[in-house]
N, C-alpha and C. Protein backbone atom coordinates (compact mmCIF):
# COMPACT_ATOMS: atom_id res chain seq x y z
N UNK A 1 -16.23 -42.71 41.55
CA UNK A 1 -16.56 -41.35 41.21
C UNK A 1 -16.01 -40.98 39.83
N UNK A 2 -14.51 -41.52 39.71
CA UNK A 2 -14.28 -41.49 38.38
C UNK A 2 -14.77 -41.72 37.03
N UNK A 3 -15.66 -42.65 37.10
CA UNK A 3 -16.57 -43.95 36.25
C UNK A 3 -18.01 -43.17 35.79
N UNK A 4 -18.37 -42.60 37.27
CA UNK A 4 -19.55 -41.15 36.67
C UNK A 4 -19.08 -40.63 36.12
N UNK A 5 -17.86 -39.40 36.30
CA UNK A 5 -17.48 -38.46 35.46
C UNK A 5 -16.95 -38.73 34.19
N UNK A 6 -16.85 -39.87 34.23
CA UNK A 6 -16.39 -40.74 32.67
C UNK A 6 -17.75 -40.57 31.91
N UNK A 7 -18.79 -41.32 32.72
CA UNK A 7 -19.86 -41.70 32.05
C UNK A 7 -20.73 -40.70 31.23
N UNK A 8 -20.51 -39.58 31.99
CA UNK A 8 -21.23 -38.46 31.90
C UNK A 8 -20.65 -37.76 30.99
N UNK A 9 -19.27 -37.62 30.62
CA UNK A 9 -18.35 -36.64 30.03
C UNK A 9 -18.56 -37.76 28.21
N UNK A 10 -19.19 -38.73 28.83
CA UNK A 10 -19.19 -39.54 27.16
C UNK A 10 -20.68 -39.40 26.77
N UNK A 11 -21.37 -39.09 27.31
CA UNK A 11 -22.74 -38.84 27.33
C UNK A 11 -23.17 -37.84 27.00
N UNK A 12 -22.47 -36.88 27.32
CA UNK A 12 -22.64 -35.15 26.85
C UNK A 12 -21.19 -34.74 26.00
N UNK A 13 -20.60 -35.45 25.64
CA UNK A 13 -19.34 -35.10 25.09
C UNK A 13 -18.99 -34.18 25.35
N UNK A 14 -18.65 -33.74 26.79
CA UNK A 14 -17.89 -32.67 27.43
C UNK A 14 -16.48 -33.35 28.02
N UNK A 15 -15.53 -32.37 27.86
CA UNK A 15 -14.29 -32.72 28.08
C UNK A 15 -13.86 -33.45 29.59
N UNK A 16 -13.29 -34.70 30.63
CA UNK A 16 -13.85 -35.11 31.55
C UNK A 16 -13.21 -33.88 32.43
N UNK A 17 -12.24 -33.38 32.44
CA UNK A 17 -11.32 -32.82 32.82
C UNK A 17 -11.62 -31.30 32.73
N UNK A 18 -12.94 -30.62 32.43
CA UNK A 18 -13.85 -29.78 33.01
C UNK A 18 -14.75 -30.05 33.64
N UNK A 19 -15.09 -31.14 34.04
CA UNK A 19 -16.01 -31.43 35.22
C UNK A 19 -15.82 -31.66 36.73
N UNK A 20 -16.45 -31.50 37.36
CA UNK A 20 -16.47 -31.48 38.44
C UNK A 20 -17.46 -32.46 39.03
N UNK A 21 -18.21 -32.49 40.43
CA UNK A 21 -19.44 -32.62 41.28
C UNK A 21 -19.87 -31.44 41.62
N UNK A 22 -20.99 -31.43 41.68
CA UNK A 22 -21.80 -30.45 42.97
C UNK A 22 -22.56 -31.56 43.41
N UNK A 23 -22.67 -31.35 45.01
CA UNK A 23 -22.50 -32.21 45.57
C UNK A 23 -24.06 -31.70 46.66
N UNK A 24 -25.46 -32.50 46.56
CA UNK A 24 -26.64 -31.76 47.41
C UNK A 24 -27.05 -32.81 47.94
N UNK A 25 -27.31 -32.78 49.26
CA UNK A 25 -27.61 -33.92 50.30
C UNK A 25 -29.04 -33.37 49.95
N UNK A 26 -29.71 -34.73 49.95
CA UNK A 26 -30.92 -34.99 50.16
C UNK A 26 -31.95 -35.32 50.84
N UNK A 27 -32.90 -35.11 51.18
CA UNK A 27 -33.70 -35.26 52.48
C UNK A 27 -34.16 -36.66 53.41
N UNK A 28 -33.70 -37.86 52.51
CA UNK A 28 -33.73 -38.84 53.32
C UNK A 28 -32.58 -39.66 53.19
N UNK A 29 -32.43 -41.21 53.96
CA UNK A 29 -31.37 -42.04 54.01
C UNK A 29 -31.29 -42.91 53.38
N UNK A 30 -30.66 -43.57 53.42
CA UNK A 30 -30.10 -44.88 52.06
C UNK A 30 -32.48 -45.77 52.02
N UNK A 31 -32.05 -46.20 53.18
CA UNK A 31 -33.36 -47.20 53.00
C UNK A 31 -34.85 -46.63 52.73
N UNK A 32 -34.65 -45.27 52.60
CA UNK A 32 -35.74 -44.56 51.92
C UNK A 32 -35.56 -44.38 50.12
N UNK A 33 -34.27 -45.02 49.96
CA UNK A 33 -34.01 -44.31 48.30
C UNK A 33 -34.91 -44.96 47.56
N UNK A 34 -34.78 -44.80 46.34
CA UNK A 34 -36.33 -45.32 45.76
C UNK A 34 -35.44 -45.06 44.34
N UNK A 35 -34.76 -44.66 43.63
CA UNK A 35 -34.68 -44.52 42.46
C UNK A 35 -32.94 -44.00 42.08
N UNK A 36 -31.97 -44.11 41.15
CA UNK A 36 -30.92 -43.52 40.85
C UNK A 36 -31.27 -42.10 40.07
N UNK A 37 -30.70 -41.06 39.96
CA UNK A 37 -30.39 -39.99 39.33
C UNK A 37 -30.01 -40.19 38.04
N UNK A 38 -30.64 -39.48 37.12
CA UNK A 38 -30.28 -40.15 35.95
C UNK A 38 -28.48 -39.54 35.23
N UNK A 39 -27.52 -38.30 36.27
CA UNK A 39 -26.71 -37.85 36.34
C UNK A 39 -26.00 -38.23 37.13
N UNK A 40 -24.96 -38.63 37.35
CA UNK A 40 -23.95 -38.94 38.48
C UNK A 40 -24.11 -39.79 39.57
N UNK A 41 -24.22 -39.61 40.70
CA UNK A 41 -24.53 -41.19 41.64
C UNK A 41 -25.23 -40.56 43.01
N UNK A 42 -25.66 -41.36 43.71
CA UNK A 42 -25.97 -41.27 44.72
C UNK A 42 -24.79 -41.90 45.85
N UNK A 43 -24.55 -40.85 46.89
CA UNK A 43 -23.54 -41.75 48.10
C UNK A 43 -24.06 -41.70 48.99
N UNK A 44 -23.94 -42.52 49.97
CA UNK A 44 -24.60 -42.76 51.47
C UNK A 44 -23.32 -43.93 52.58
N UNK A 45 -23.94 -43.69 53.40
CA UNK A 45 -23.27 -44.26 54.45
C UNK A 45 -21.99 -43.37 55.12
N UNK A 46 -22.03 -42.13 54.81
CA UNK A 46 -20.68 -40.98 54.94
C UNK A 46 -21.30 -40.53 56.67
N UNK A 47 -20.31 -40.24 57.52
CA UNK A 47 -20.55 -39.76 58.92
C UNK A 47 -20.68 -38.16 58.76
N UNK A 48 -21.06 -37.57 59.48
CA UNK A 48 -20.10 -35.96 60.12
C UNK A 48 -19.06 -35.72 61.15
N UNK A 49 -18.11 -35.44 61.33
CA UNK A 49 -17.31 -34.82 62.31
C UNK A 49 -17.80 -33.49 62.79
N UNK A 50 -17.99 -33.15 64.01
CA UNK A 50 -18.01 -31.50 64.51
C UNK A 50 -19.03 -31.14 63.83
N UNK A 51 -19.71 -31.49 63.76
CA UNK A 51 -21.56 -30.91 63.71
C UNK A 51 -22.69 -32.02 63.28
N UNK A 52 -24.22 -31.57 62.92
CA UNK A 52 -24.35 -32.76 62.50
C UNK A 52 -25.57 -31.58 61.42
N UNK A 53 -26.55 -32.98 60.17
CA UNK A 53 -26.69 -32.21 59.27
C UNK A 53 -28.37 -32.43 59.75
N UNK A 54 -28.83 -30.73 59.65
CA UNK A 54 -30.03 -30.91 60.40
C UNK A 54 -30.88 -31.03 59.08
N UNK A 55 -31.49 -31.69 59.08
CA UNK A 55 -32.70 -32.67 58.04
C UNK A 55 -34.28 -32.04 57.43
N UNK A 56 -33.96 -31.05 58.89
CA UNK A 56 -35.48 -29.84 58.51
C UNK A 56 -35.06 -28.78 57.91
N UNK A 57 -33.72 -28.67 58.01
CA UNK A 57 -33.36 -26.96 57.60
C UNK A 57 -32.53 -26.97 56.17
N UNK A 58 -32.23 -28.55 55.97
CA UNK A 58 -31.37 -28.82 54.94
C UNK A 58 -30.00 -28.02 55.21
N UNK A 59 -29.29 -27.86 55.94
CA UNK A 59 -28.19 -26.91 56.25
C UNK A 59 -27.25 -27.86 57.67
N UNK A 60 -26.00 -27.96 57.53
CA UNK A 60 -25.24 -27.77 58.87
C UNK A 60 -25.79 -27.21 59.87
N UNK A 61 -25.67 -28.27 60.99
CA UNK A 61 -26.33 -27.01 61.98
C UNK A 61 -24.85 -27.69 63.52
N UNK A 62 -25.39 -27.18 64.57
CA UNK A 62 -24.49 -27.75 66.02
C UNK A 62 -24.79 -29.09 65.86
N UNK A 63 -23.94 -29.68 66.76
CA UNK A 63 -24.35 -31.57 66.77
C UNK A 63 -25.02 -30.71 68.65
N UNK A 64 -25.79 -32.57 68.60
CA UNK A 64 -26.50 -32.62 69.22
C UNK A 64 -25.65 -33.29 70.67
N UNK A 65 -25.88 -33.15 72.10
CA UNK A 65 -25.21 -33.79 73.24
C UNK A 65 -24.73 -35.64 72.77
N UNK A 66 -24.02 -35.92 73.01
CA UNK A 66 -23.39 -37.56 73.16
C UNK A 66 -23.53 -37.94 71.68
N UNK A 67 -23.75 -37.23 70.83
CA UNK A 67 -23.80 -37.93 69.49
C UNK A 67 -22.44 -37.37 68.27
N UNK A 68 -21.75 -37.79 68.62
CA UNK A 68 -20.15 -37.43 67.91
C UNK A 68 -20.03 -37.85 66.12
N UNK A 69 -20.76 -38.57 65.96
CA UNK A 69 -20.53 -38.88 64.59
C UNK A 69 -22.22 -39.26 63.82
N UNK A 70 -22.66 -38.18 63.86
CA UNK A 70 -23.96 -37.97 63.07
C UNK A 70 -24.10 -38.78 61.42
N UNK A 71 -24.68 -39.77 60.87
CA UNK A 71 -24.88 -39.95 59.75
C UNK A 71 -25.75 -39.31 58.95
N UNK A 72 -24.58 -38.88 57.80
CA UNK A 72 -25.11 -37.99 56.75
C UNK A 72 -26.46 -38.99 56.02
N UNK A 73 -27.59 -37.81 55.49
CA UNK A 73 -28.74 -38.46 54.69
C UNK A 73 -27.37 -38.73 53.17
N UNK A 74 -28.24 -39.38 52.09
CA UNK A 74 -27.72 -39.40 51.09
C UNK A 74 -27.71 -38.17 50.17
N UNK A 75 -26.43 -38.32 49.68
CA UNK A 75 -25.48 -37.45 48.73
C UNK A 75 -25.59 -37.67 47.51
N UNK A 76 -26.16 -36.62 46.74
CA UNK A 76 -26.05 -36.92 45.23
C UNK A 76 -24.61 -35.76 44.34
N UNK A 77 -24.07 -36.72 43.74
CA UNK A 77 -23.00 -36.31 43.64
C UNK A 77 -23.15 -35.82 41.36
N UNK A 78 -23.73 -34.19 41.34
CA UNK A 78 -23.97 -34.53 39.96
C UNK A 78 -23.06 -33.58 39.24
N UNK A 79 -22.85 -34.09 38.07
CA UNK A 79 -21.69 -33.83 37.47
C UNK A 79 -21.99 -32.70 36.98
N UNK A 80 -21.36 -31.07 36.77
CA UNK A 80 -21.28 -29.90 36.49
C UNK A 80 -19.89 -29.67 35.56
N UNK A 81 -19.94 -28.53 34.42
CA UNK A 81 -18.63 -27.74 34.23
C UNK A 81 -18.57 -27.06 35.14
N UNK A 82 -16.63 -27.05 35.66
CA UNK A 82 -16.43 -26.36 36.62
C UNK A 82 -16.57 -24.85 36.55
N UNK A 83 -16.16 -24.46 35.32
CA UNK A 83 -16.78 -22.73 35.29
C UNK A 83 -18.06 -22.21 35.19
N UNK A 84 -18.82 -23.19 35.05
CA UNK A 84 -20.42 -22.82 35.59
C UNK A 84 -20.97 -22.97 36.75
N UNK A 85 -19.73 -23.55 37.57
CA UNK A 85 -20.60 -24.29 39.16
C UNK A 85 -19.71 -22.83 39.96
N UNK A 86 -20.77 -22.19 40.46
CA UNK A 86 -20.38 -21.26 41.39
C UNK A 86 -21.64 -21.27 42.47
N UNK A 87 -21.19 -21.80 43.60
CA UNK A 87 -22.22 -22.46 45.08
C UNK A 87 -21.70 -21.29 45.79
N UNK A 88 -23.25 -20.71 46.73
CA UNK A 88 -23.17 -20.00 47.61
C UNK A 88 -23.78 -20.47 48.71
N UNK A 89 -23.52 -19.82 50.03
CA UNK A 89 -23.32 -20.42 51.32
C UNK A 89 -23.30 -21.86 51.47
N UNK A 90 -21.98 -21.85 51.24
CA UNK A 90 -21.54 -23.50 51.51
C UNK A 90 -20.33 -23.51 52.15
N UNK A 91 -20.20 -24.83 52.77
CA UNK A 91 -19.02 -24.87 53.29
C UNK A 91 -18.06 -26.48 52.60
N UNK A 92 -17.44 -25.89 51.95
CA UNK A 92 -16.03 -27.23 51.38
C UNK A 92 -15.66 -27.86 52.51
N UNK A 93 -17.00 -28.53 52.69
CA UNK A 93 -16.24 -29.90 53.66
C UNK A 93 -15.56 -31.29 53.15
N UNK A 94 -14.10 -31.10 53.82
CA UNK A 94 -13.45 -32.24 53.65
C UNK A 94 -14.11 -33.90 53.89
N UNK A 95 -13.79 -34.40 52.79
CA UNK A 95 -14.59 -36.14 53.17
C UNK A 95 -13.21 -36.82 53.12
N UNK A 96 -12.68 -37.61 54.29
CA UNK A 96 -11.66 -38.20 54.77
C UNK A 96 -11.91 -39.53 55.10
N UNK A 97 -11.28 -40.84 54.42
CA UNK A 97 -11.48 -42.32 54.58
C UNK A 97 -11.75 -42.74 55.78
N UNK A 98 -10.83 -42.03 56.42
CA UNK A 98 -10.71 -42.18 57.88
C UNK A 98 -10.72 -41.59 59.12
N UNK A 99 -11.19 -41.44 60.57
CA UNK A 99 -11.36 -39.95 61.04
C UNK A 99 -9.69 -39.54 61.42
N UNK A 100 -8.56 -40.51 61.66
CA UNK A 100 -7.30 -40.06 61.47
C UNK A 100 -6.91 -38.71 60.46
N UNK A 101 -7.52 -38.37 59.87
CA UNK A 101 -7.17 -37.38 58.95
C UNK A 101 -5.92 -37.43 58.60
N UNK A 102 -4.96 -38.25 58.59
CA UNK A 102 -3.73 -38.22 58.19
C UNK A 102 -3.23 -39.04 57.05
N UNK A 103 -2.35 -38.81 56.20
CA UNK A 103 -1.79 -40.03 55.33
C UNK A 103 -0.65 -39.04 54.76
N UNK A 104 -0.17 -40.37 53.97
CA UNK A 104 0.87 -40.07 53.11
C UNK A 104 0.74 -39.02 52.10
N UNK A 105 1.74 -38.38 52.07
CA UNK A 105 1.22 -36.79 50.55
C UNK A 105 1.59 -37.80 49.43
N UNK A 106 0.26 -37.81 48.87
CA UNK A 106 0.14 -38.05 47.75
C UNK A 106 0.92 -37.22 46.25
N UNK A 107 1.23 -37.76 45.18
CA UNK A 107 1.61 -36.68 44.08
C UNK A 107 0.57 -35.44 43.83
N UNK A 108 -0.77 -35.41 44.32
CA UNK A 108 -1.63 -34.45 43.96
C UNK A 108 -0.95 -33.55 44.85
N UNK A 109 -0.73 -33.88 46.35
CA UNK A 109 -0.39 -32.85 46.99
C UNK A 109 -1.33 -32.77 48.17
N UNK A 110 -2.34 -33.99 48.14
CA UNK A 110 -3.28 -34.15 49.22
C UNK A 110 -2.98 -35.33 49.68
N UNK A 111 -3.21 -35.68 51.16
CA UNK A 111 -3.23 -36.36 51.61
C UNK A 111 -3.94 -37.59 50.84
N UNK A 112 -3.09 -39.00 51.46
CA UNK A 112 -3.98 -40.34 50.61
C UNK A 112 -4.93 -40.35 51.62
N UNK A 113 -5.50 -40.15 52.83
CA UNK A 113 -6.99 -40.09 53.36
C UNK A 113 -7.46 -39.31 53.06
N UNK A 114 -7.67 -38.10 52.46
CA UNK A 114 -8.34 -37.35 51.83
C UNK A 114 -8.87 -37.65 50.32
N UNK A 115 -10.39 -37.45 50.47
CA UNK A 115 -11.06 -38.38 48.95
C UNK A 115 -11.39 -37.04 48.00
N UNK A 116 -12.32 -36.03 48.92
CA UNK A 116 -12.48 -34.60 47.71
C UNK A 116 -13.64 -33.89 49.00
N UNK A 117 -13.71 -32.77 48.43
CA UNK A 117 -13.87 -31.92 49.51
C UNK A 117 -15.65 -31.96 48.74
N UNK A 118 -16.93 -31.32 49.41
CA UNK A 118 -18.30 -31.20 48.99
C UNK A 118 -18.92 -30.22 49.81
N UNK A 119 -19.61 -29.75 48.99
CA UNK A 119 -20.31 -28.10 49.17
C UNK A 119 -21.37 -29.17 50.33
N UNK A 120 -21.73 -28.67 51.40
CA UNK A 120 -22.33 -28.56 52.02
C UNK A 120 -23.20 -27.41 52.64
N UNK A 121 -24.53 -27.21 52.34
CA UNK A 121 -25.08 -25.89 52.82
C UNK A 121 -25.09 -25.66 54.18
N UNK A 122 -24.39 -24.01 54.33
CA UNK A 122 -24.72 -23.54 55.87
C UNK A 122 -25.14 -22.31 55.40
N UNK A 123 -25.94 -22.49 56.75
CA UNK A 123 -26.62 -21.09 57.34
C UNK A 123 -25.46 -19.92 57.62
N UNK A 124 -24.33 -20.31 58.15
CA UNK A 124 -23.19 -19.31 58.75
C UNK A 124 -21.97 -18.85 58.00
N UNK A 125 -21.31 -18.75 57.88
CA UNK A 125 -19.98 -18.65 57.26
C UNK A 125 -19.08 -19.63 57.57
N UNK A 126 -18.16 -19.79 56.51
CA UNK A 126 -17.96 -21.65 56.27
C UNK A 126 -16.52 -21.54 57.48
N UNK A 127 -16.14 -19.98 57.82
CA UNK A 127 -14.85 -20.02 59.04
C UNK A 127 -15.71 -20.41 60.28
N UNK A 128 -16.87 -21.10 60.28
CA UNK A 128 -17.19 -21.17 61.56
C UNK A 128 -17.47 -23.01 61.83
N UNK A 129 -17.16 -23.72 60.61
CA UNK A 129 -17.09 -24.88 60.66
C UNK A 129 -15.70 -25.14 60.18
N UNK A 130 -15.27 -24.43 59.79
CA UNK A 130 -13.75 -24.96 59.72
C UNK A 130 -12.84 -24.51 60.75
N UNK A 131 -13.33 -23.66 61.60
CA UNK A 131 -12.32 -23.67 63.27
C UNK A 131 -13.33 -24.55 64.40
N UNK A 132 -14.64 -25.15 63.71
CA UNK A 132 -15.05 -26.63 64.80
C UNK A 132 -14.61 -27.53 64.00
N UNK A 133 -13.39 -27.80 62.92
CA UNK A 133 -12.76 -29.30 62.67
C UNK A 133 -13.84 -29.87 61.81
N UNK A 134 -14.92 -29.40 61.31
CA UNK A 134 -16.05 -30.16 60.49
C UNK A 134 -15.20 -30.94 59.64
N UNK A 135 -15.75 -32.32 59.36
CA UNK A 135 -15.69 -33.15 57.83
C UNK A 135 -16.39 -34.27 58.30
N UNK A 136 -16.39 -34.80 56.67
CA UNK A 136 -16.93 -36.13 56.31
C UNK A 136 -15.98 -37.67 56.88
N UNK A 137 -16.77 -38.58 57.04
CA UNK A 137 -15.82 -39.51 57.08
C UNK A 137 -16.56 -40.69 56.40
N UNK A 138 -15.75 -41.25 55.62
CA UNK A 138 -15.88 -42.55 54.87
C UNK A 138 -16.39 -43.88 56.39
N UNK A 139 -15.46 -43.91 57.17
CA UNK A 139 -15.91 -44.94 57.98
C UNK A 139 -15.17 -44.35 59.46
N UNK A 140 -15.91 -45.45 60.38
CA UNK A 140 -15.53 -44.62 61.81
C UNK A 140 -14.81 -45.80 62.37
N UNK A 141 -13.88 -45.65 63.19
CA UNK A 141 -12.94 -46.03 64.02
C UNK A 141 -13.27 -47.96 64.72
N UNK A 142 -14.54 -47.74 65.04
CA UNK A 142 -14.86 -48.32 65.96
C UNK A 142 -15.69 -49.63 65.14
C-alpha cells in the first residue's frame, strides 16, 4: 500500500504524507477483474466480520444465517489528499490480519494486527456496525 502511495505521490508530485486511500468496493470478485486502475490498486481476498456486503445495494447490510465470514467483492484502494477526502455515510471499518484482533501496541499506537481502517458504505449509522463488532479480515482462522 505504501509503494501506491509512493507511486502516485511521484506521479502527481504531491507530498506522500498528504495522502491518503478512499477506499470503494466494487461490484464484482477477484475472477471477474478484467483490468488495473490506472490510480492506486485493487485488493481482494479480504473477509467481513458481523455483517456481510450486499452486492445489489452496494452498502453493508445484516449477514445472512450460517455464513460468519462473508467475502468482500474487490477493493479499490485510490489515492486522495486527505483534506479533500470528506466520505459520507460510511462506516471506518477496521481491516485486521487476523480475526484475533489483538497484537502488540505498535509505536503508532495501533495494534500490530491492525492494517488501516476503510470507508465502507452504509445505509445506517456507522454506531450500528460498530456495537455488531464489524471488520475486515486479512485471513481467517481456519
Amino acid at each position: 500500500m505504501t509503494a501506491a502511495l509512493q507511486t502516485y505521490a511521484r506521479k502527481t508530485l504531491i507530498a506522500i504524507d498528504t495522502l491518503m486511500f478512499r477506499t470503494e468496493a466494487k461490484p464484482f470478485f477477484s475472477n471477474d477483474l478484467k483490468e488495473v486502475p490506472e490510480n492506486g490498486v485493487n485488493v481482494h481476498g479480504l473477509y467481513l466480520e458481523g455483517c456481510r456486503w450486499d452486492i445489489d445495494r452496494m452498502t453493508l447490510n445484516e449477514s445472512l444465517p450460517k455464513i460468519l465470514y462473508p467475502e468482500m467483492p474487490v477493493i479499490w484502494l485510490d489515492p486522495v489528499i486527505i483534506e479533500n477526502y470528506k466520505p459520507d455515510n460510511v462506516y471506518k471499518c477496521p481491516l485486521y490480519k487476523t480475526s484475533t484482533r489483538k497484537g502488540t501496541l505498535s509505536t503508532t499506537g495501533h495494534s500490530t494486527n491492525f492494517v488501516m481502517y476503510m470507508d465502507l458504505k452504509s445505509g445506517v449509522e456507522p454506531d450500528h456496525w460498530v456495537r455488531s463488532g464489524v471488520a475486515l479480515l486479512c485471513m481467517l482462522d481456519d
